[in-house]
Protein backbone atom coordinates (compact mmCIF):
# COMPACT_ATOMS: atom_id res chain seq x y z
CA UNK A 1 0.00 0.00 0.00
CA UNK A 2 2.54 2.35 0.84
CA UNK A 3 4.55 1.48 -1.88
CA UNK A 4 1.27 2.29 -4.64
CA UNK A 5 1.17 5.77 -2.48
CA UNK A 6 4.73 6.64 -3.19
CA UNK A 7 4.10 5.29 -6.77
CA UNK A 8 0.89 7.43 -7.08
CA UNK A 9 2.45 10.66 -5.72
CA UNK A 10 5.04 10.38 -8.12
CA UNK A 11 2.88 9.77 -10.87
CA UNK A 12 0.68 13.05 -10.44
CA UNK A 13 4.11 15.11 -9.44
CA UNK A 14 5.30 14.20 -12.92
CA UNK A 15 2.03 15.04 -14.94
CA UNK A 16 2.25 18.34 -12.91
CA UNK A 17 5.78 19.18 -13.86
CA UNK A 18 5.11 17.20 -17.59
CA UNK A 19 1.79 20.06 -17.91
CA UNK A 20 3.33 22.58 -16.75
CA UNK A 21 6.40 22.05 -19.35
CA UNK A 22 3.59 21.88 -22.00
CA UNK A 23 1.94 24.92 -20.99
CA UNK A 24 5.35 26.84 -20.70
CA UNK A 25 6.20 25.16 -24.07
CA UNK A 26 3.03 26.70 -25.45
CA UNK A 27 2.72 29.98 -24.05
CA UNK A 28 6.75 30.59 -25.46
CA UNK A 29 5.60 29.40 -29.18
CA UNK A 30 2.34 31.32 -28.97
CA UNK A 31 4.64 34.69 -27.88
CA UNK A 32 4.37 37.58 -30.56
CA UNK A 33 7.32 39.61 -29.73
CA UNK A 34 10.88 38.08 -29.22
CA UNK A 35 13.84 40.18 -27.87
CA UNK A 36 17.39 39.35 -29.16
CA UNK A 37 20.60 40.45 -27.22
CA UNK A 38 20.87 43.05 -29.57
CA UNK A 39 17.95 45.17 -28.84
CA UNK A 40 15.83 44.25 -32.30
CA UNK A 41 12.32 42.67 -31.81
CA UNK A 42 11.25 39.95 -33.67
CA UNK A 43 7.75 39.98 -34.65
CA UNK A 44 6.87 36.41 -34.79
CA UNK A 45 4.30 34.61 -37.00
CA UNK A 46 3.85 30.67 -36.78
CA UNK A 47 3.72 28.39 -39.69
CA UNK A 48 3.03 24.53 -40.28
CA UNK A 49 2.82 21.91 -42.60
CA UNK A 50 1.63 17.90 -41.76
CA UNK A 51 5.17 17.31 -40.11
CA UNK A 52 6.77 20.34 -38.78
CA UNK A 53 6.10 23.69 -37.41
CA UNK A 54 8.36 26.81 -37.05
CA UNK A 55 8.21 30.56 -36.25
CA UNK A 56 9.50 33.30 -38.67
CA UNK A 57 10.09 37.00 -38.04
CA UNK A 58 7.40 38.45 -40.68
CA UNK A 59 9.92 41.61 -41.06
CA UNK A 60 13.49 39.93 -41.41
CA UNK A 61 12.86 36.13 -41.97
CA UNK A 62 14.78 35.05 -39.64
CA UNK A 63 13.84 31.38 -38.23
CA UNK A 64 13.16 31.73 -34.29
CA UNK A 65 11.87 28.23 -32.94
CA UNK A 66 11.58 24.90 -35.69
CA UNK A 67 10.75 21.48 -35.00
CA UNK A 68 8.92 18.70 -35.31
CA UNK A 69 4.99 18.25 -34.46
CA UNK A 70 4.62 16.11 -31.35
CA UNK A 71 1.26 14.59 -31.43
CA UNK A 72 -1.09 13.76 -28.26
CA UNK A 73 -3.93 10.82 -28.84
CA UNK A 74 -6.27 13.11 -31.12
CA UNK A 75 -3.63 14.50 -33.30
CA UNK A 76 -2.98 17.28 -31.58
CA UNK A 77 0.57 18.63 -31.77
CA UNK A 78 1.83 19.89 -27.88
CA UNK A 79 3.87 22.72 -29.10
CA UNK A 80 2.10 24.50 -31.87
CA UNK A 81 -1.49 23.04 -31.89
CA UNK A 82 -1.61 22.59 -35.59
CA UNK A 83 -4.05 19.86 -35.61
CA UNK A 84 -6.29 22.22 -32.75
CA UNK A 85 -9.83 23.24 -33.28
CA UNK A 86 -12.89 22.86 -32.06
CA UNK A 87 -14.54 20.55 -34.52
CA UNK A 88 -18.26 21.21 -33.64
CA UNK A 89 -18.97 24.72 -35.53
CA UNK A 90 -18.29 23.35 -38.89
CA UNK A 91 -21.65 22.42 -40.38
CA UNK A 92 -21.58 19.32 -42.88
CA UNK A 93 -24.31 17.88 -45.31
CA UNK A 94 -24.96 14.03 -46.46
CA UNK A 95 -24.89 14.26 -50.66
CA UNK A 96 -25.41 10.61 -51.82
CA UNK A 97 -23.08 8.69 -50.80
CA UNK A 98 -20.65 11.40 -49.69
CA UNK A 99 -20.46 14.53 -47.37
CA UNK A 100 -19.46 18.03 -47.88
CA UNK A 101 -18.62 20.90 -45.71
CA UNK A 102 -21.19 23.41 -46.30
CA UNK A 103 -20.27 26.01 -43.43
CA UNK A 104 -18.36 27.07 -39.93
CA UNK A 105 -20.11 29.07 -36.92
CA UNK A 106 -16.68 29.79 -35.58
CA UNK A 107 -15.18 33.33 -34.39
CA UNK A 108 -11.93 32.74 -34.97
CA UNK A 109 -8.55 30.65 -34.48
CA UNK A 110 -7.70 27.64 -36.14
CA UNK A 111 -10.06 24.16 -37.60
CA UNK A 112 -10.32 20.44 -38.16
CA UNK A 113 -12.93 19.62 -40.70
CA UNK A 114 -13.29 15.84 -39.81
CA UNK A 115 -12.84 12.90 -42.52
CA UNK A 116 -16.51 11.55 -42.21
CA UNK A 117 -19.44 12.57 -41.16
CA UNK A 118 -22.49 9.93 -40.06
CA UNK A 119 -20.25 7.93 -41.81
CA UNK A 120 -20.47 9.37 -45.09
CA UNK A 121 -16.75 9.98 -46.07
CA UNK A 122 -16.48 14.08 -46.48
CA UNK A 123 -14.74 15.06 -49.67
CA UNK A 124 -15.66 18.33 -51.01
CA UNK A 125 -16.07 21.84 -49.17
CA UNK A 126 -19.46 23.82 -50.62
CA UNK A 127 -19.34 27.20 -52.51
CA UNK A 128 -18.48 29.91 -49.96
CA UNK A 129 -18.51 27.20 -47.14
CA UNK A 130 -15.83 29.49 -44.84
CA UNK A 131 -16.35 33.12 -47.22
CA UNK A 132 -15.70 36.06 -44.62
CA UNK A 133 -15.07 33.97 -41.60
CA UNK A 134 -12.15 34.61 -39.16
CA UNK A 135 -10.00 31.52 -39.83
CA UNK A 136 -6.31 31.60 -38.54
CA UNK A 137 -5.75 27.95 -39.60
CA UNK A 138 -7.74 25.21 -41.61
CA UNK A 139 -6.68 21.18 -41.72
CA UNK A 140 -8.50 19.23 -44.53
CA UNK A 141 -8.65 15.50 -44.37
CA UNK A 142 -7.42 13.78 -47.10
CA UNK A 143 -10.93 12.41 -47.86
CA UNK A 144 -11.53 15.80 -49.63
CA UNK A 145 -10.88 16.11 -53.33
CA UNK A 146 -12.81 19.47 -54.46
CA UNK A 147 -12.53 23.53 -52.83
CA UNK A 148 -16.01 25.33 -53.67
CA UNK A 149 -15.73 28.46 -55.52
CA UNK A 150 -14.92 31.31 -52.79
CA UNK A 151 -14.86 28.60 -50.56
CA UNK A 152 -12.04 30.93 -48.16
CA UNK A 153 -13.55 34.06 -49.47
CA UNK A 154 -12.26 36.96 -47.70
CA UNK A 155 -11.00 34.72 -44.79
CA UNK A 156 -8.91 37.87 -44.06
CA UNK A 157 -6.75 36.16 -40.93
CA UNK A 158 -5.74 32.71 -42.95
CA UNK A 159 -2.62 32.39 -42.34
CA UNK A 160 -2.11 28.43 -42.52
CA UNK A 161 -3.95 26.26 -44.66
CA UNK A 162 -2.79 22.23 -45.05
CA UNK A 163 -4.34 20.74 -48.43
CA UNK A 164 -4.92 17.07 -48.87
CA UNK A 165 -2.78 15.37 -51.16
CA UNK A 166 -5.29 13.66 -53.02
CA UNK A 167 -7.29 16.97 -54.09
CA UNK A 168 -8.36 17.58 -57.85
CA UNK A 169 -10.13 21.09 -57.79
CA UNK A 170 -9.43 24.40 -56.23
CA UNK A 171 -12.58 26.56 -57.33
CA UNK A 172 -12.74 29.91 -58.58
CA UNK A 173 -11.93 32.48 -56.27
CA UNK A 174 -11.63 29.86 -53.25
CA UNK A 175 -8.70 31.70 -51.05
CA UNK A 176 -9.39 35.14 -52.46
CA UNK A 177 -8.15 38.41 -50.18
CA UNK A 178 -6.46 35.54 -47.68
CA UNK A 179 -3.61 38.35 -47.46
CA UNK A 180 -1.81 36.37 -44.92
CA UNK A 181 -1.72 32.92 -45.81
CA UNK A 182 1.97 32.14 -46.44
CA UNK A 183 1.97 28.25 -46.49
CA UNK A 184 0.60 26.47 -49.28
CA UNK A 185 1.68 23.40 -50.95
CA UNK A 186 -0.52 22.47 -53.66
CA UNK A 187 -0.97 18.85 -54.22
CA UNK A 188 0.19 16.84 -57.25
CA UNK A 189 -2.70 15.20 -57.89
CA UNK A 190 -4.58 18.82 -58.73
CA UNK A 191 -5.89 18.84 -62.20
CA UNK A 192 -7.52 22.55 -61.86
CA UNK A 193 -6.85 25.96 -59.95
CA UNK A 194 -9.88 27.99 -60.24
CA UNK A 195 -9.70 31.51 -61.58
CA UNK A 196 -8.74 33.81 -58.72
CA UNK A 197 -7.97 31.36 -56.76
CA UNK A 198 -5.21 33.21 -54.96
CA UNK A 199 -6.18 36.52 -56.04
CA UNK A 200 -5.00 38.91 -53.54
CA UNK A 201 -2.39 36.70 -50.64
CA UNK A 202 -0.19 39.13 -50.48
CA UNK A 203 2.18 37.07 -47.72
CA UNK A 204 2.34 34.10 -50.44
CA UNK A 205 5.89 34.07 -50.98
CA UNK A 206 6.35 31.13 -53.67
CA UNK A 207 4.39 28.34 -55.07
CA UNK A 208 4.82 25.23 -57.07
CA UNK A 209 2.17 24.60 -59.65
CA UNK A 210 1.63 20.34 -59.68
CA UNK A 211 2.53 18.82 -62.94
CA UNK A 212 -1.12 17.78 -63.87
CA UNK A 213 -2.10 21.80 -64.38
CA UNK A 214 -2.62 22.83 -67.78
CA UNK A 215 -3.93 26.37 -67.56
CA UNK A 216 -3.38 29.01 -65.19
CA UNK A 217 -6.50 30.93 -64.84
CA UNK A 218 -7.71 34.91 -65.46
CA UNK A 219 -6.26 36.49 -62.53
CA UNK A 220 -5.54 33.36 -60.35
CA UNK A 221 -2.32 35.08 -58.55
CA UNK A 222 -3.18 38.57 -59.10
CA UNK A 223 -1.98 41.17 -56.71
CA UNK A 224 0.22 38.41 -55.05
CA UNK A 225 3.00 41.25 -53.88
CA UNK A 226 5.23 38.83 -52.03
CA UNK A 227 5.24 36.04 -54.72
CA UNK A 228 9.00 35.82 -55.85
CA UNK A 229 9.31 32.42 -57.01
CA UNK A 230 6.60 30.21 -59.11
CA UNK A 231 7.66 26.65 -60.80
CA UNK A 232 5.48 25.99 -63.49
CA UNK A 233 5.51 22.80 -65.03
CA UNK A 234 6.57 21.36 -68.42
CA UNK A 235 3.31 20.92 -69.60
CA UNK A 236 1.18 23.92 -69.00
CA UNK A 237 -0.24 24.94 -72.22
CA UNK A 238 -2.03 28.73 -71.20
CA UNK A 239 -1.37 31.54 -68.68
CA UNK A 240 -4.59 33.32 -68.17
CA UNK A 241 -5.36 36.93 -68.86
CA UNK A 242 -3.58 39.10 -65.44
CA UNK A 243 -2.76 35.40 -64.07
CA UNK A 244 0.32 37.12 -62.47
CA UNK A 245 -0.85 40.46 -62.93
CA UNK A 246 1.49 43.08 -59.96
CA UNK A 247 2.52 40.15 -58.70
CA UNK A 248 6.10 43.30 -58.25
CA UNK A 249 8.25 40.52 -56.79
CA UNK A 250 7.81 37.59 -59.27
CA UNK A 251 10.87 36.12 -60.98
CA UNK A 252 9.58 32.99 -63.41
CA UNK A 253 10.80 30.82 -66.21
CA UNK A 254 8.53 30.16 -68.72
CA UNK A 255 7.90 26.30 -69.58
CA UNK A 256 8.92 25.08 -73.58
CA UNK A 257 5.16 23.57 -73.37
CA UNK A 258 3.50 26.94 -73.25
CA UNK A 259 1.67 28.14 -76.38
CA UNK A 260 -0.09 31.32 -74.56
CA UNK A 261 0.05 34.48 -72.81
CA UNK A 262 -3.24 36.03 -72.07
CA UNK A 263 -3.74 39.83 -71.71
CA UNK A 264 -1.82 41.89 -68.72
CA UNK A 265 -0.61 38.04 -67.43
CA UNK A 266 2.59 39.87 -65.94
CA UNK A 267 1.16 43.78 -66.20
CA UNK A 268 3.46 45.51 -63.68
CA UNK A 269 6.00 42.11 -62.31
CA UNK A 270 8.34 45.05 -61.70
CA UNK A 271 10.62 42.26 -60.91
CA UNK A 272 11.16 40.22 -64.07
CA UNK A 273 14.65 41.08 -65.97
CA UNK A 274 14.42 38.56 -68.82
CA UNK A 275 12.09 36.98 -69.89
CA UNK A 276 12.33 33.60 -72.98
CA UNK A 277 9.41 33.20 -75.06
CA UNK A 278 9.45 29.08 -76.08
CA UNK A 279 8.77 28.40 -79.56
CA UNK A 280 4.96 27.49 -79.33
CA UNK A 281 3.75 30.49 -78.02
CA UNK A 282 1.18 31.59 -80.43
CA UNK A 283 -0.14 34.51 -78.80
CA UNK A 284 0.84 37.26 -76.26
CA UNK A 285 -2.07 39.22 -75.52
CA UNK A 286 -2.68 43.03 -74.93
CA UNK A 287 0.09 45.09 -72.60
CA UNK A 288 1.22 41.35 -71.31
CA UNK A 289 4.17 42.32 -69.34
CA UNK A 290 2.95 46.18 -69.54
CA UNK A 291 5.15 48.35 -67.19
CA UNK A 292 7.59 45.84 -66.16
CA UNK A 293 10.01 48.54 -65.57
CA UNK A 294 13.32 46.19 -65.06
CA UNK A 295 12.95 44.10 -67.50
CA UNK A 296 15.90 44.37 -69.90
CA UNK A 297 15.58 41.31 -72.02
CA UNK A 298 13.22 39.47 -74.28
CA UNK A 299 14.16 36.60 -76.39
CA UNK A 300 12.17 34.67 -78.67
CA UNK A 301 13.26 31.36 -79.62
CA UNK A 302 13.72 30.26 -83.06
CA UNK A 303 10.50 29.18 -85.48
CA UNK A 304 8.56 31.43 -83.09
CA UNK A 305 4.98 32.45 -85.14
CA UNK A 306 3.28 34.54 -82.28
CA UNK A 307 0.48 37.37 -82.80
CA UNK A 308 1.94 40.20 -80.35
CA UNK A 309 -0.88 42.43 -79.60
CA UNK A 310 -1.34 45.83 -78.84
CA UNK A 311 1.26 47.26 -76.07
CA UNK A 312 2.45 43.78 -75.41
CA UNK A 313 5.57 45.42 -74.04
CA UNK A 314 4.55 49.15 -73.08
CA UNK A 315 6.09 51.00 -70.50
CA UNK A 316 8.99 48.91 -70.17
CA UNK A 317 11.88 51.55 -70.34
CA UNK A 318 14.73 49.20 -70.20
CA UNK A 319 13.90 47.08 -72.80
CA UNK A 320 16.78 46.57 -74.98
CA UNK A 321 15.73 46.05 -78.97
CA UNK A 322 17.71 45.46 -82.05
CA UNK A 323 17.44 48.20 -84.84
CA UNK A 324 17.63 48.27 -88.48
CA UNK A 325 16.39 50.94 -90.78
CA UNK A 326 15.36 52.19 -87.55
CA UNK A 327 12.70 49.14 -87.21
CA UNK A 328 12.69 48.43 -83.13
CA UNK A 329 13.18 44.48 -83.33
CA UNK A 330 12.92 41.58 -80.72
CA UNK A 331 14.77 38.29 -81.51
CA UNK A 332 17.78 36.16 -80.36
CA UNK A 333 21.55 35.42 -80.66
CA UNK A 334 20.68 33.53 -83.61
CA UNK A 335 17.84 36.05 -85.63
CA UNK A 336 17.94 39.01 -83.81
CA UNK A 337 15.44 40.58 -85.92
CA UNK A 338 12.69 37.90 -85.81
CA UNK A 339 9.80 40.19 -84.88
CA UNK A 340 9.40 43.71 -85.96
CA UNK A 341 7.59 45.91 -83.12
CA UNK A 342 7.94 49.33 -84.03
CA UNK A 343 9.59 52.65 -84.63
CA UNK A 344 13.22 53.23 -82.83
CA UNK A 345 13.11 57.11 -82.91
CA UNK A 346 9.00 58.29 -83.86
CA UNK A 347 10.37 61.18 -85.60
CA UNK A 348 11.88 58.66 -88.56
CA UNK A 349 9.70 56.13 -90.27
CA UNK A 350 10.56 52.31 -91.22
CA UNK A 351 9.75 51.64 -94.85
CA UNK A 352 12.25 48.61 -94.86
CA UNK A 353 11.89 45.39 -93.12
CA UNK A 354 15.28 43.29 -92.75
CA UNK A 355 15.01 40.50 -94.98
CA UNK A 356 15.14 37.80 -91.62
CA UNK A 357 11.81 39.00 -90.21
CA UNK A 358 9.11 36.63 -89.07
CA UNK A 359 6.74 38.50 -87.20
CA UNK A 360 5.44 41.83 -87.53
CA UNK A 361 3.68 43.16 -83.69
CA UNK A 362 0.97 44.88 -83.92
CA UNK A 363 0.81 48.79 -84.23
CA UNK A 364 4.90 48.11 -85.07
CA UNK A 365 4.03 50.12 -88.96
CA UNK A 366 0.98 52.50 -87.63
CA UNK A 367 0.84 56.13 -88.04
CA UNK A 368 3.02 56.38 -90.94
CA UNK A 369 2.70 59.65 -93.10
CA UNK A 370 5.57 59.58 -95.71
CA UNK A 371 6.38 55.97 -96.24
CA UNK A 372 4.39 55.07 -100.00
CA UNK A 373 5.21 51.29 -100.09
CA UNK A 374 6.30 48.40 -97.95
CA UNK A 375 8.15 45.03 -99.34
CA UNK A 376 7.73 42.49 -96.47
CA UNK A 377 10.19 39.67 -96.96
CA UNK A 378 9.95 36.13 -97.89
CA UNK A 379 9.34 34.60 -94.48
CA UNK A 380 7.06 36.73 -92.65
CA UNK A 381 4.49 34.68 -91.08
CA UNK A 382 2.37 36.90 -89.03
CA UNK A 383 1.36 40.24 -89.64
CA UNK A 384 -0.60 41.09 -86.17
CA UNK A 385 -4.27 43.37 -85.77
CA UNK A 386 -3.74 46.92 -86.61
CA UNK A 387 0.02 46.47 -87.90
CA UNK A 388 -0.61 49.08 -90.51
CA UNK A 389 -3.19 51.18 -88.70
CA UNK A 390 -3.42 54.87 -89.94
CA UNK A 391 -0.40 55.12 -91.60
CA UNK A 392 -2.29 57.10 -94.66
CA UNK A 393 0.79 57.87 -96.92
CA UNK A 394 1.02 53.99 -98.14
CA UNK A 395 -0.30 53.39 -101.62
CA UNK A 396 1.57 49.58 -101.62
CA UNK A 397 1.67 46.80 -99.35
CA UNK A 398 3.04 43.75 -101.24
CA UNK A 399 2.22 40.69 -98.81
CA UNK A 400 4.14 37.33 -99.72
CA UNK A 401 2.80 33.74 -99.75
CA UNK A 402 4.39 32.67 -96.25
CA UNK A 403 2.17 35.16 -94.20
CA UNK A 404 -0.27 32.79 -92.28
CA UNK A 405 -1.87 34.89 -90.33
CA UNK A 406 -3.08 38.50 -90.45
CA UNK A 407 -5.09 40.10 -87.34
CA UNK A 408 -8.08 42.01 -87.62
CA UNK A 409 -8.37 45.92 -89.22
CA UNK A 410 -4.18 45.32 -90.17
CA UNK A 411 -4.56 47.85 -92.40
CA UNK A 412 -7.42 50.22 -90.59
CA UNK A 413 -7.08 54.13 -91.58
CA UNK A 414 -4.98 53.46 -94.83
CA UNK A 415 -7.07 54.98 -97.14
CA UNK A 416 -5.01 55.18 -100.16
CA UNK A 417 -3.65 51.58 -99.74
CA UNK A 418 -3.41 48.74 -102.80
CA UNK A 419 -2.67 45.44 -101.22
CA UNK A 420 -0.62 43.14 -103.79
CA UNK A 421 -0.78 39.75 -102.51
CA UNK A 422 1.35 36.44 -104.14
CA UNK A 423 -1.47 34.23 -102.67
CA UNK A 424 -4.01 33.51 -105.60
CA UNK A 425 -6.74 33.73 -102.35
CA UNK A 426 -7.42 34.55 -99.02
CA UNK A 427 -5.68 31.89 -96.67
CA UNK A 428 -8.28 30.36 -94.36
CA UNK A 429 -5.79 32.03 -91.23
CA UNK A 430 -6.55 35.58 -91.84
CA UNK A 431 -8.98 37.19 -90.12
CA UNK A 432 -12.06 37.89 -91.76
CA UNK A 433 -11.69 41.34 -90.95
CA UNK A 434 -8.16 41.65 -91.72
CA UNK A 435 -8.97 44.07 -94.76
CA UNK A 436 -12.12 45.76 -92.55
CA UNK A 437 -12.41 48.73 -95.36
CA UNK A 438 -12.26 46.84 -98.30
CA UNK A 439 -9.01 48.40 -99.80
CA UNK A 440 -8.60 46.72 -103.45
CA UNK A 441 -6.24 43.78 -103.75
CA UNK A 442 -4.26 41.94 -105.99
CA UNK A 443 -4.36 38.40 -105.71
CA UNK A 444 -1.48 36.37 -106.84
CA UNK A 445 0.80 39.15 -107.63
C-alpha cells in the first residue's frame, strides 16, 4: 500500500511538472514579440505543414523556434497546436453517398474539418462554405478532393492552410483576399486551380504549380505582392489573362510547353529582368508584361509564329531592342530581328523590313505619313491586328505567300492603300476582318 502511495504521488508530481512544461512550451511558441541580445524585436508569426512547425520573423525572416509536431492521442501537436480546433462549428451535409462541408459558426482561431461525417466519407467543401469567416488555420482530411468556388472568401486572418494530397479542384476564387496565408503546398494530384484562386495573398511568398495543371486561370495570382518564385511545369499549355498580374516581386521561367500568354498576365511584375518566349507560343495578348520597368531582355526562340498584340511590351523603359532601318526588333543570338515591333526614334519612319523577319507586332508600322510602299520579306508569317493602322501615306503593301496569319483591321485608316498579294486567295488564317475597309487587292501578284 505504501509502496502504490509513493508510486501514485510520483505519478501526479510528474504530470504536474510534464503540464506545466507543455503549458510553458506553449505559451513561449504562442509569444508575438521576441527580444534578441541586440535590442531588435522579432515579430513572430507561426507556420506549419503535416510534419513540422516553425516561427519566422514576418519583417526579417529570420527562423526563431523549428521542430517537429509532437502529437497527443487526437492528433494534436503539444507545441504549436496545428491539428487544434474545435470541430463542432463546422456544419456538414450528407450528398449521396458522400459529405461536404457546407459552413463554420466559428469566431476565430484555427479548424479540423473531420474525414466523415455519419459515416459518409467528407470530400468536397461547398461554394463559400468558410467566405468572410475569421480563420487563422484550416486542416483538410485527405478524404476531400474538391474547394467550392470562394470557398475561403475573404478569410482575411488565414494564415495556414494544409491541403490534402489527393485533391483535384481548387474553385474559382476559393482563397481570395487571404492576405496572410503564407503556407501552401498544392498537391500533385490537382488537375484545376480555379480563376482567382489566390487573387489577392499578399504574404504568399512562392508556389509550385503540380505537374497535372494545364492552364493558369484569369487572374488566379493577381496582386500576389510577395510572390517571388513560381515553378510551373513542363506541360502547362495557357497563362490566363492578369494570371500574375502586380505580382512586383515575381521572378519565373517560362515552360517550352506553353503556347499562350493572355492579356496583362505579368502587367506591372516590376521584378522580371528577362524573360524567354518558347517556340509554341502563339499569342501574347494586350500590354502582357505592360510596365515591367526592369525588364531588360526578351528573347524569342527560333520558329517562333506569335500574334503580339497591342502594347504587349509598353512601359517597359529598359527594354533593350535590335534596330535596323530604324525598325525596333525583338529576336535572339541567332535572328535578332525575328519580330518587328515598331519605330526606334518616332520622328523617322521604317519603310524597310530586314530580310530575316518573321513576325510583324501589332501597331509596329501604324501612323506612318511619308512611307508610299512596304516590301515584307519572304518569311514573314504573321502580320498582327492593326500592324498598318493609320499610316495614310502607303499606296503599296506587297504581302508574300508565307504570311499565315493576319489580325483584324491590319490595315485600318490606310485609305489610299493597294494590297498586292502572291497568294491567288485569301488563306483560311486571316482574319475575316483583316482588310475591314475593303481596300482593293491583288491576288497572286
Amino acid at each position: 500500500m505504501k509502496k502504490f502511495l509513493i508510486i501514485l504521488i510520483s505519478a501526479i508530481v510528474g504530470l504536474v511538472v510534464l503540464n506545466g512544461a507543455i503549458i510553458f512550451a506553449v505559451e513561449c511558441w504562442e509569444t508575438a514579440n521576441y527580444n534578441k541580445n541586440n535590442g531588435h524585436t522579432h515579430t513572430l508569426r507561426t507556420y506549419y505543414d503535416k510534419t513540422h512547425h516553425k516561427q519566422e520573423c514576418s519583417e526579417c525572416h529570420k527562423v526563431i523556434n523549428e521542430g517537429a509536431h509532437v502529437l497527443d492521442e487526437e492528433g494534436e501537436c503539444l507545441i504549436c497546436s496545428a491539428f487544434s480546433g474545435n470541430t463542432e462549428p463546422v456544419q456538414y451535409e450528407a450528398a449521396g453517398d458522400h459529405a461536404k462541408v457546407v459552413g463554420c459558426q466559428t469566431t476565430n482561431g484555427r479548424v479540423r474539418i473531420l474525414p466523415t461525417y455519419n459515416d459518409l466519407p467528407v470530400t468536397e467543401i461547398a461554394d463559400e462554405a468558410f467566405k468572410e469567416s475569421s480563420l487563422t488555420g484550416i486542416v483538410i482530411p485527405e478524404s476531400v478532393k474538391s474547394i467550392g468556388k470562394a470557398a475561403f472568401y475573404d478569410c482575411l486572418l488565414l494564415a495556414n492552410a494544409m491541403l490534402p494530397d489527393e485533391l483535384h479542384t481548387i474553385g474559382d476564387d476559393a482563397f481570395l483576399n487571404c492576405e496572410p496565408l503564407t503556407n501552401v503546398e498544392l498537391p500533385e494530384s490537382l488537375v484545376k486551380i480555379g480563376e482567382g484562386a489566390f487573387f489577392g495573398c499578399k504574404a504568399l511568398t512562392s508556389i509550385r504549380i503540380p505537374s497535372k495543371i494545364t492552364a493558369i486561370e484569369k487572374e488566379t495570382f493577381k496582386y500576389c505582392a510577395k510572390l517571388a518564385s513560381v515553378e510551373l511545369p513542363n506541360g502547362l499549355k495557357t497563362i490566363g489573362d492578369e494570371a500574375f498580374a502586380y505580382c512586383v516581386s515575381l521572378v519565373v521561367t517560362l515552360p517550352d510547353s506553353l503556347t499562350g500568354i493572355g492579356r496583362s498576365a505579368f502587367n506591372e511584375c516590376v521584378s522580371l529582368t528577362n524573360i524567354c518566349v518558347p517556340k509554341n507560343v502563339e499569342i501574347i495578348g494586350n500590354r502582357a508584361f505592360n510596365g515591367c520597368t526592369k525588364l531588360t531582355n526578351v528573347e524569342l526562340a527560333e520558329g517562333i509564329s506569335t500574334v503580339i498584340e497591342e502594347m504587349a511590351f509598353r512601359e517597359c523603359p529598359n527594354l533593350q531592342y535590335n534596330v535596323y532601318e530604324n525598325g525596333a526588333y525583338l529576336g535572339n543570338e541567332k535572328n535578332p530581328y525575328l519580330a518587328l515591333m515598331g519605330k526606334a526614334k518616332y520622328d523617322y519612319e521604317c519603310s524597310e523590313i530586314h530580310e530575316d523577319t518573321k513576325v510583324i507586332a501589332a501597331l509596329a508600322l501604324s501612323g506612318m505619313t511619308k512611307a508610299t510602299s512596304i516590301v515584307l520579306p519572304d518569311g514573314v508569317t504573321v502580320i498582327s491586328a492593326s500592324a498598318f493602322k493609320d499610316s495614310a501615306s502607303l499606296t503599296a503593301v506587297i504581302i508574300p505567300k508565307s504570311v499565315e496569319y493576319i489580325g483584324e483591321k491590319a490595315f485600318d485608316g490606310c485609305g489610299k492603300l493597294t494590297l498586292y498579294c502572291k497568294a491567288a486567295k485569301k488563306p483560311d488564317g486571316w482574319h475575316e476582318t483583316w482588310n475591314n475597309l475593303n481596300r482593293e487587292v491583288v491576288w497572286n501578284y
